[in-house]
C-alpha atoms as a PDB file:
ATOM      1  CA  UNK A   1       0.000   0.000   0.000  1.00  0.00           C
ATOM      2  CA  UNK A   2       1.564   3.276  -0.672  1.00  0.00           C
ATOM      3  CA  UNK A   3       1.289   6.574   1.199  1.00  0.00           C
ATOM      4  CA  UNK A   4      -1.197   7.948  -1.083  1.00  0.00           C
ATOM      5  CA  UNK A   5      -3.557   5.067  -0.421  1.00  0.00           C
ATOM      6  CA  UNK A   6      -3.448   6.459   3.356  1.00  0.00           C
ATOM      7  CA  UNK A   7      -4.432  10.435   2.346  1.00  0.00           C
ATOM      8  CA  UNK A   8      -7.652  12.039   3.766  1.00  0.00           C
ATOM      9  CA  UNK A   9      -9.672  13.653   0.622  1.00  0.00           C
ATOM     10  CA  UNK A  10      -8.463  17.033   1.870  1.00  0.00           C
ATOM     11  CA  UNK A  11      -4.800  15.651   2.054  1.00  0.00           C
ATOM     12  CA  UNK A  12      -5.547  14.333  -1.726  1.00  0.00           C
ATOM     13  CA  UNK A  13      -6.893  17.615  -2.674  1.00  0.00           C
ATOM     14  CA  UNK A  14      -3.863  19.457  -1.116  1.00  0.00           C
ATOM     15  CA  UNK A  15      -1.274  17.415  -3.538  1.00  0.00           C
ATOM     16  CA  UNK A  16      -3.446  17.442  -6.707  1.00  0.00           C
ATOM     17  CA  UNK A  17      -3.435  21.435  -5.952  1.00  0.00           C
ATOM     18  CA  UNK A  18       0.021  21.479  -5.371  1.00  0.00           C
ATOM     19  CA  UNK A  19       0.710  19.763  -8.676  1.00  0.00           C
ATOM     20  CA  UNK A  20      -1.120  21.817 -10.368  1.00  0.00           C
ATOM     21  CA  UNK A  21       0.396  24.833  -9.469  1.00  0.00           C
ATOM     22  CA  UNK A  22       3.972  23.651  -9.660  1.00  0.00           C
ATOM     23  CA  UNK A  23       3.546  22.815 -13.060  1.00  0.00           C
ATOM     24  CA  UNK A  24       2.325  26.349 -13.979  1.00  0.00           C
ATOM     25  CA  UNK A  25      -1.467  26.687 -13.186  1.00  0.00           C
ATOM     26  CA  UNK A  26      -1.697  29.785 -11.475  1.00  0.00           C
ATOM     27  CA  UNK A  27      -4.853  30.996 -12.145  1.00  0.00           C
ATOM     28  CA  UNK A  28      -6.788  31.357  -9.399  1.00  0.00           C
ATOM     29  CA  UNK A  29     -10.245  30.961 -10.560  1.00  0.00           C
ATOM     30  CA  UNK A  30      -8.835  27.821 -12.447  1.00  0.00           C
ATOM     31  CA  UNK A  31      -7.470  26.491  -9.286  1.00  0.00           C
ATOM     32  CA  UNK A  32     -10.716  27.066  -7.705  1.00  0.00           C
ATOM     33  CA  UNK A  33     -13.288  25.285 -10.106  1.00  0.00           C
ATOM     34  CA  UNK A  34     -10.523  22.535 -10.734  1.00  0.00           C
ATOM     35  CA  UNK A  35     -10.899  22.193  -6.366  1.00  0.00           C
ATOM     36  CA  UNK A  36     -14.600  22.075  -6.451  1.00  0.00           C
ATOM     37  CA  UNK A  37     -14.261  19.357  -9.581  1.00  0.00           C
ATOM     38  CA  UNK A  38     -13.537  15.854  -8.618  1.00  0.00           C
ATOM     39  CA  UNK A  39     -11.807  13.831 -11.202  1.00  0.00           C
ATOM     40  CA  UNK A  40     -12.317  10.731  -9.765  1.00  0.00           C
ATOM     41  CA  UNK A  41     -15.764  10.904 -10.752  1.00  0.00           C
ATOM     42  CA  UNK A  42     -14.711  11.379 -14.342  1.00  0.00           C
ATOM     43  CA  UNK A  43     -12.333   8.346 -14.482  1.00  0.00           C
ATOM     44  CA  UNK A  44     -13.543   4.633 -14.030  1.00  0.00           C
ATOM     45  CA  UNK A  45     -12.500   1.052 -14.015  1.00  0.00           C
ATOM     46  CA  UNK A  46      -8.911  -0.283 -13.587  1.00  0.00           C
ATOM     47  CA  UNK A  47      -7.509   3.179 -13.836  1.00  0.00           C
ATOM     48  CA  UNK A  48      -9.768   5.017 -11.199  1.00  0.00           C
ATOM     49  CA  UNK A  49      -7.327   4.518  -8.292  1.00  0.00           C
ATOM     50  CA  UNK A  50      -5.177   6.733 -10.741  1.00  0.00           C
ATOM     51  CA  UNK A  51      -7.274   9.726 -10.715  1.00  0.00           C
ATOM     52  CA  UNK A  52      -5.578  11.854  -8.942  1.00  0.00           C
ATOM     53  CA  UNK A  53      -1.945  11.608 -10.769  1.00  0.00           C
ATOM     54  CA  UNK A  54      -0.687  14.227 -13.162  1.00  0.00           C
ATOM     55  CA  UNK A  55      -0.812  11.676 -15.706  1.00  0.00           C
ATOM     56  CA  UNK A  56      -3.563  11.024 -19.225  1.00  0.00           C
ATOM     57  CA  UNK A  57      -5.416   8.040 -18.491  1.00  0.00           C
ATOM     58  CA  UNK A  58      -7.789   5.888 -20.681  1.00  0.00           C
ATOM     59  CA  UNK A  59     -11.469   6.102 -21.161  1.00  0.00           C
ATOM     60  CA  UNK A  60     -13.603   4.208 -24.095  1.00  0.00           C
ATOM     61  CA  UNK A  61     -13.912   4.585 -27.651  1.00  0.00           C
ATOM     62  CA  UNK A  62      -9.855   4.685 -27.757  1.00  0.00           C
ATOM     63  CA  UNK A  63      -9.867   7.995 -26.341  1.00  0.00           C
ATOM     64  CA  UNK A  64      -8.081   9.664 -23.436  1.00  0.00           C
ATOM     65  CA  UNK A  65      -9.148  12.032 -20.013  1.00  0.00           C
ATOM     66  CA  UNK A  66      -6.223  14.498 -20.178  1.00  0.00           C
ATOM     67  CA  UNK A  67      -3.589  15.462 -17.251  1.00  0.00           C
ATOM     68  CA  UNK A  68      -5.274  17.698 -14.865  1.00  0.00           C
ATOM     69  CA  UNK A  69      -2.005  19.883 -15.470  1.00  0.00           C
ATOM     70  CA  UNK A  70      -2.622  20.256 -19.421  1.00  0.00           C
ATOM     71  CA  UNK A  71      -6.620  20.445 -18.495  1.00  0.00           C
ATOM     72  CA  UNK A  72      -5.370  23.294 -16.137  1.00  0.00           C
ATOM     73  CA  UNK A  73      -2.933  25.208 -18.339  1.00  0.00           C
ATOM     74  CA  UNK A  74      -5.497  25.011 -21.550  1.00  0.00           C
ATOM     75  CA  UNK A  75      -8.337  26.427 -19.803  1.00  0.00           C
ATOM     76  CA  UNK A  76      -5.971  29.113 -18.580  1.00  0.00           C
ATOM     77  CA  UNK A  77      -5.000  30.172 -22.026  1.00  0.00           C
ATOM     78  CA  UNK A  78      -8.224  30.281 -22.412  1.00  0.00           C
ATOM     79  CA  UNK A  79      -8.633  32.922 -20.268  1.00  0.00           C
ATOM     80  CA  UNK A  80     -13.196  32.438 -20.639  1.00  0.00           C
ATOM     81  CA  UNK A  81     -14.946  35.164 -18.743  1.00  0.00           C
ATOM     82  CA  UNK A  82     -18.913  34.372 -16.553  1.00  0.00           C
ATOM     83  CA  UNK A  83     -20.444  35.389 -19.697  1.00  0.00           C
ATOM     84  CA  UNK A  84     -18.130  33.619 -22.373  1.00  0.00           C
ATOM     85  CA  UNK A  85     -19.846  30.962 -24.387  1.00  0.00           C
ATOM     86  CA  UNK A  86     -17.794  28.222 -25.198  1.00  0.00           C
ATOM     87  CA  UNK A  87     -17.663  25.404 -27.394  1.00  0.00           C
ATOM     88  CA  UNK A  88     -15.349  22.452 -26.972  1.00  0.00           C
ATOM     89  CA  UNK A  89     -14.519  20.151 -28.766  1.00  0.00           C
ATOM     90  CA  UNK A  90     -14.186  16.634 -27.427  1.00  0.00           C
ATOM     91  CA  UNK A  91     -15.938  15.860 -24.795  1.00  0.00           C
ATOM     92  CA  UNK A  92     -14.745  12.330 -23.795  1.00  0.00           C
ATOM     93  CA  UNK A  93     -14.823  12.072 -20.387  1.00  0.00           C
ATOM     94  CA  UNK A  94     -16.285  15.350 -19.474  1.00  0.00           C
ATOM     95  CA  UNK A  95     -13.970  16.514 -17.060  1.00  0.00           C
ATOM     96  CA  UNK A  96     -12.580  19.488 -19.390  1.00  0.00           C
ATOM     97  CA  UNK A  97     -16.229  20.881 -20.000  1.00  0.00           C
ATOM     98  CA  UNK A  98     -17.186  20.549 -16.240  1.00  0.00           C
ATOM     99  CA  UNK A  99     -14.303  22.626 -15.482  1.00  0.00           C
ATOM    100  CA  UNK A 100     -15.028  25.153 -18.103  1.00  0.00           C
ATOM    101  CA  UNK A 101     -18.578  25.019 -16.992  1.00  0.00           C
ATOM    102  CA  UNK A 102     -17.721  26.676 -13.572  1.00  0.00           C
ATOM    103  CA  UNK A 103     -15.546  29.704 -15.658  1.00  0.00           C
ATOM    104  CA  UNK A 104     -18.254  30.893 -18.215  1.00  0.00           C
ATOM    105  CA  UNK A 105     -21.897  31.343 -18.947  1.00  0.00           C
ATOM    106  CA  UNK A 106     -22.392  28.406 -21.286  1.00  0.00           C
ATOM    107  CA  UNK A 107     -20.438  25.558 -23.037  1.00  0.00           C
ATOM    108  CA  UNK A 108     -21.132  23.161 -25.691  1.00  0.00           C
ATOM    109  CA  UNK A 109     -19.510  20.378 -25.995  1.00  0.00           C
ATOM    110  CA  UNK A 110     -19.071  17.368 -28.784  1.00  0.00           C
ATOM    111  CA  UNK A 111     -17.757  14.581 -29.654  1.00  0.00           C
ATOM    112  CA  UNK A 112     -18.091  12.228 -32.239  1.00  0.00           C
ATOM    113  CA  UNK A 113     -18.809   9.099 -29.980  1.00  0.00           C
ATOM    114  CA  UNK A 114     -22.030   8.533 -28.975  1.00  0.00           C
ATOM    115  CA  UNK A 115     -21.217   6.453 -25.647  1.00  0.00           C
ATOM    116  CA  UNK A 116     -19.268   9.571 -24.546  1.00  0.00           C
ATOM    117  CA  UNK A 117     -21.408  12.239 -24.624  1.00  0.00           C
ATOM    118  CA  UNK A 118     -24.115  10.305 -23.307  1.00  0.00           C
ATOM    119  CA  UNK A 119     -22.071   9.315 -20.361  1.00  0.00           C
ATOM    120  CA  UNK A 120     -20.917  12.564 -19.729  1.00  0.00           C
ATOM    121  CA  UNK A 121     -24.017  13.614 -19.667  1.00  0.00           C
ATOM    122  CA  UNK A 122     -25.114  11.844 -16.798  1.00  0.00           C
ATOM    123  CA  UNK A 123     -22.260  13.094 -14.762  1.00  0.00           C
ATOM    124  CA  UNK A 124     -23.440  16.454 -15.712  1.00  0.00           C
ATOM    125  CA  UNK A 125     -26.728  16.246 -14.313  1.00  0.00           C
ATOM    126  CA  UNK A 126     -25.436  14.262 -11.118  1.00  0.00           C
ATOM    127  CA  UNK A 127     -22.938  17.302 -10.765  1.00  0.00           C
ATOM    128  CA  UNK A 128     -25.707  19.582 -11.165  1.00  0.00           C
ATOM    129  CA  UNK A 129     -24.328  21.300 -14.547  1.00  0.00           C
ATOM    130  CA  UNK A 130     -26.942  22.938 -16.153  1.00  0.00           C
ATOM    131  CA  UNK A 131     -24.744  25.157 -18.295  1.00  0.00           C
ATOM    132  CA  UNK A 132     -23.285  22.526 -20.180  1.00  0.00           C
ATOM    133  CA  UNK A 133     -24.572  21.461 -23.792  1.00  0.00           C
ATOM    134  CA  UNK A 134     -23.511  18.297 -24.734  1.00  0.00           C
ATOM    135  CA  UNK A 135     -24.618  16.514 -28.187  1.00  0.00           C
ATOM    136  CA  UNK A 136     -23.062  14.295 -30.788  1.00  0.00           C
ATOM    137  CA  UNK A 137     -21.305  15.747 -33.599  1.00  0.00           C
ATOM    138  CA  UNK A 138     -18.526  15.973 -36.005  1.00  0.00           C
ATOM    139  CA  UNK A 139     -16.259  18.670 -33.953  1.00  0.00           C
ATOM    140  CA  UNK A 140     -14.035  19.262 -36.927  1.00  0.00           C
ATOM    141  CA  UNK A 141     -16.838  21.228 -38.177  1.00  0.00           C
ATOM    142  CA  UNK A 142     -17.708  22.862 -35.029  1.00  0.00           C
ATOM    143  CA  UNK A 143     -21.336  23.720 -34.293  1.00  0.00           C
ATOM    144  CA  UNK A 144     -22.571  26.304 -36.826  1.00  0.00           C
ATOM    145  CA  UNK A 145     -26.090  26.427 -35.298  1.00  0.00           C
ATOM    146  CA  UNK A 146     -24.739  27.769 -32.213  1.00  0.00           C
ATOM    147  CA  UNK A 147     -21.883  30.169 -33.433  1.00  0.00           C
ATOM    148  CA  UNK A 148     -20.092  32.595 -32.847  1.00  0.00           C
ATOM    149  CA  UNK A 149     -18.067  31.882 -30.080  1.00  0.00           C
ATOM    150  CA  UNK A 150     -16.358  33.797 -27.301  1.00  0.00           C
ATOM    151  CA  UNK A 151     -13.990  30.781 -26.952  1.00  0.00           C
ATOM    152  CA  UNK A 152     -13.195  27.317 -28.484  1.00  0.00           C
ATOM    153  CA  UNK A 153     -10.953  24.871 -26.790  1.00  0.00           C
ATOM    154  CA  UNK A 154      -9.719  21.712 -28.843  1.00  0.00           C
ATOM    155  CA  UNK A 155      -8.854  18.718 -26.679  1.00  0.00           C
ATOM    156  CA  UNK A 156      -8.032  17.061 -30.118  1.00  0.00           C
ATOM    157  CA  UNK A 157      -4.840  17.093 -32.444  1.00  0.00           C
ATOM    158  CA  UNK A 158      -4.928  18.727 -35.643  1.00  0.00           C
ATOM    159  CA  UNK A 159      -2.499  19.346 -38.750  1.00  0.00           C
ATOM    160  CA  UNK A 160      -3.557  23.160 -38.750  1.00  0.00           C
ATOM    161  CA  UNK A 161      -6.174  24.710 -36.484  1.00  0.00           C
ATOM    162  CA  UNK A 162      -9.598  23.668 -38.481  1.00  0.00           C
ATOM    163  CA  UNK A 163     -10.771  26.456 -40.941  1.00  0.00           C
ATOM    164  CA  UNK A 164     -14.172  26.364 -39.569  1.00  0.00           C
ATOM    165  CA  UNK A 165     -13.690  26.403 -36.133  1.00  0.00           C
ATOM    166  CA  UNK A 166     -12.005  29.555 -36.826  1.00  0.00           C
ATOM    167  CA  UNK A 167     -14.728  31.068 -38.971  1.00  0.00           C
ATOM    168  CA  UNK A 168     -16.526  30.462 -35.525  1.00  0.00           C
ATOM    169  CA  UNK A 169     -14.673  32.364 -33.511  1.00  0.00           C
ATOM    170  CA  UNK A 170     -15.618  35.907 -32.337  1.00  0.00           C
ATOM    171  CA  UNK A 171     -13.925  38.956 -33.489  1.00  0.00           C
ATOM    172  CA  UNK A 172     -12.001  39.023 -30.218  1.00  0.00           C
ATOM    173  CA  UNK A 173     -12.339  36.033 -29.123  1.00  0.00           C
ATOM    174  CA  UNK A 174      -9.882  32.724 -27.979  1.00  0.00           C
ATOM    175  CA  UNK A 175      -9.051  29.543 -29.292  1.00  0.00           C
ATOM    176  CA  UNK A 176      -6.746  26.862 -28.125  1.00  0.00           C
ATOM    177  CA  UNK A 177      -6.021  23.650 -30.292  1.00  0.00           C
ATOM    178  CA  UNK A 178      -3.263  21.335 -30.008  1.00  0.00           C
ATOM    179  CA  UNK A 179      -1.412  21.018 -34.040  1.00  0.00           C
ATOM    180  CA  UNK A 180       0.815  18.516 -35.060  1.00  0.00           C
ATOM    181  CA  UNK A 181       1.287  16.109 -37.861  1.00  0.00           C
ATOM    182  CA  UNK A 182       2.457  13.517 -35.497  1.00  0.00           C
ATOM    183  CA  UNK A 183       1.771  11.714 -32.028  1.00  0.00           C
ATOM    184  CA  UNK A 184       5.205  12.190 -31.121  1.00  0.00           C
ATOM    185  CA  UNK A 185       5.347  16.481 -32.056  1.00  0.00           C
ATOM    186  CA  UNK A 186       2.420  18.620 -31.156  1.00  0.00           C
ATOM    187  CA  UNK A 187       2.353  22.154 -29.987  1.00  0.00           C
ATOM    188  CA  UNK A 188      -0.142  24.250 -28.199  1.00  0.00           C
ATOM    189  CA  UNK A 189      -1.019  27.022 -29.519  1.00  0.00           C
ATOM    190  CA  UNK A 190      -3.652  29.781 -28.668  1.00  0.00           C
ATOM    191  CA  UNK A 191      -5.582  31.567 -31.616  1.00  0.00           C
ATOM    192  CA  UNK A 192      -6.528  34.874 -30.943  1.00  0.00           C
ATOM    193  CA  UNK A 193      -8.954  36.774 -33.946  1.00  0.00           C
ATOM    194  CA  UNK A 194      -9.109  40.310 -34.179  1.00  0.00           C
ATOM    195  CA  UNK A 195     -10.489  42.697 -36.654  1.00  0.00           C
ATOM    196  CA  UNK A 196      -7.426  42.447 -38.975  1.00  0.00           C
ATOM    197  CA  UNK A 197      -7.073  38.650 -38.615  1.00  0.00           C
ATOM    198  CA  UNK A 198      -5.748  35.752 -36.336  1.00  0.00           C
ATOM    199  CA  UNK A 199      -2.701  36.037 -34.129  1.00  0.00           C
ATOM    200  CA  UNK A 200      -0.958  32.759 -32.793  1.00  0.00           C
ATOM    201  CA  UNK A 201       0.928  31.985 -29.642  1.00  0.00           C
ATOM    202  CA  UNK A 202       2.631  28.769 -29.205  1.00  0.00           C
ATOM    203  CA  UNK A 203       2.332  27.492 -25.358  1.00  0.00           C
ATOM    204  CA  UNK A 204       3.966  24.351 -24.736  1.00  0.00           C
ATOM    205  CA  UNK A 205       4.383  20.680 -26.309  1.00  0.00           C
ATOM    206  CA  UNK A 206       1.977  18.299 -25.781  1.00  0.00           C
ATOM    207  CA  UNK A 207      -0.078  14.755 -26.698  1.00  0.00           C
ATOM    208  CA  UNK A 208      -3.327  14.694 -27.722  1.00  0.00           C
ATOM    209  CA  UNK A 209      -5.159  12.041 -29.675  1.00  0.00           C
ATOM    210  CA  UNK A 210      -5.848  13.052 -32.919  1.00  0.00           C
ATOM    211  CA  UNK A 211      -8.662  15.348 -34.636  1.00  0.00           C
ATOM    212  CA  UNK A 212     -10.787  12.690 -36.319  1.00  0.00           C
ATOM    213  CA  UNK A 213     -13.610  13.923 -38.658  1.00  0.00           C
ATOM    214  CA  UNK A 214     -16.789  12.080 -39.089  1.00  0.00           C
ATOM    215  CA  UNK A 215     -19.053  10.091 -36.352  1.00  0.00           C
ATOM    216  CA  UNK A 216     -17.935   7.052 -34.060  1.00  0.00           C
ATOM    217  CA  UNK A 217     -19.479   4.038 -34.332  1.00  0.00           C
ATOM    218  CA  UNK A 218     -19.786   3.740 -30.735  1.00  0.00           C
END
């Protein structure tokens, strides 16, 4: 049994904070939502005793809840305001848009497995998230129906940020995709549209699984 096995939640909660923040999160109102958001709820089977490591894990459908760290420093660069609305895209476990969901007035959320969402969902209402859309979609094509947005966050790899995800964007507003045209070499970057065009930062490497167009068959 190791020492972690032993921790009182609070004691637990004290180290995944710490992590956190040594690793760069130091947004307070990230911090905050990211305390009042247990990740153990979003992580289940074999891999649940894990939940509370800086470390991906796998869920279904091949897919993968991210490090709290990355989940941290993403919605930082985010930077969404209480009356943001924000569309993510992929929502596999859920955990990113529950966090998000505590930051801004509304997100919407999709992902092209049906399982997912629909799991997620019920974690949304047993959380008592009301400001969270969730629906099946193909997210490489964003959600026209419900655009513009104040901010998009990709929790998906892509060779170039997607053109229209960034024809969704607001004049003014935020986007943050991972881009890469390998597992092995992705970068961060954070998409910023103004009236004369886009503006791109590049944050930090990363892993992501990649952008996938089209619907699951689960």
């Amino acid at each position: 049994m190791s020492d972690e096995d032993d921790e009182t939640p609070a004691e637990r909660q004290m180290r995944f904070q710490l992590q956190l923040r040594s690793r760069g999160v130091t947004d307070t109102r990230v911090l905050g939502v990211m305390e009042r958001i247990d990740r153990g709820l979003f992580v289940r089977g074999q891999f649940a005793d894990r939940s509370y490591e800086d470390t991906p894990l796998p869920i279904p459908c091949g897919q993968t809840i991210s490090q709290p760290s990355v989940v941290g420093l993403m919605t930082q660069a985010l930077n969404p305001g209480p009356r943001d609305t924000v569309l993510e895209v992929g929502t596999g476990s859920g955990y990113q848009a529950a966090v998000l969901s505590g930051l801004c007035r509304r997100v919407y959320t999709v992902d092209r497995h049906k399982r997912l969402v629909t799991e997620a969902e019920a974690l949304f209402q047993k959380l008592g998230l009301h400001n969270i859309t969730a629906q099946v979609a193909d997210g490489s094509r964003g959600l026209p129906d419900q655009a513009p947005f104040d901010r998009i966050l990709v929790t998906a790899a892509a060779e170039d940020p997607p053109g229209p995800l960034l024809a969704q964007l607001k004049i003014g507003g935020i986007m943050v995709v991972p881009v890469g045209q390998s597992d092995a070499v992705q970068t961060l970057i954070r998409v910023t549209r103004s009236e004369s065009g886009f503006t791109y930062d590049e944050l930090r490497q990363v892993r992501f699984v990649p952008l996938v167009e089209g619907l699951g068959q689960t």
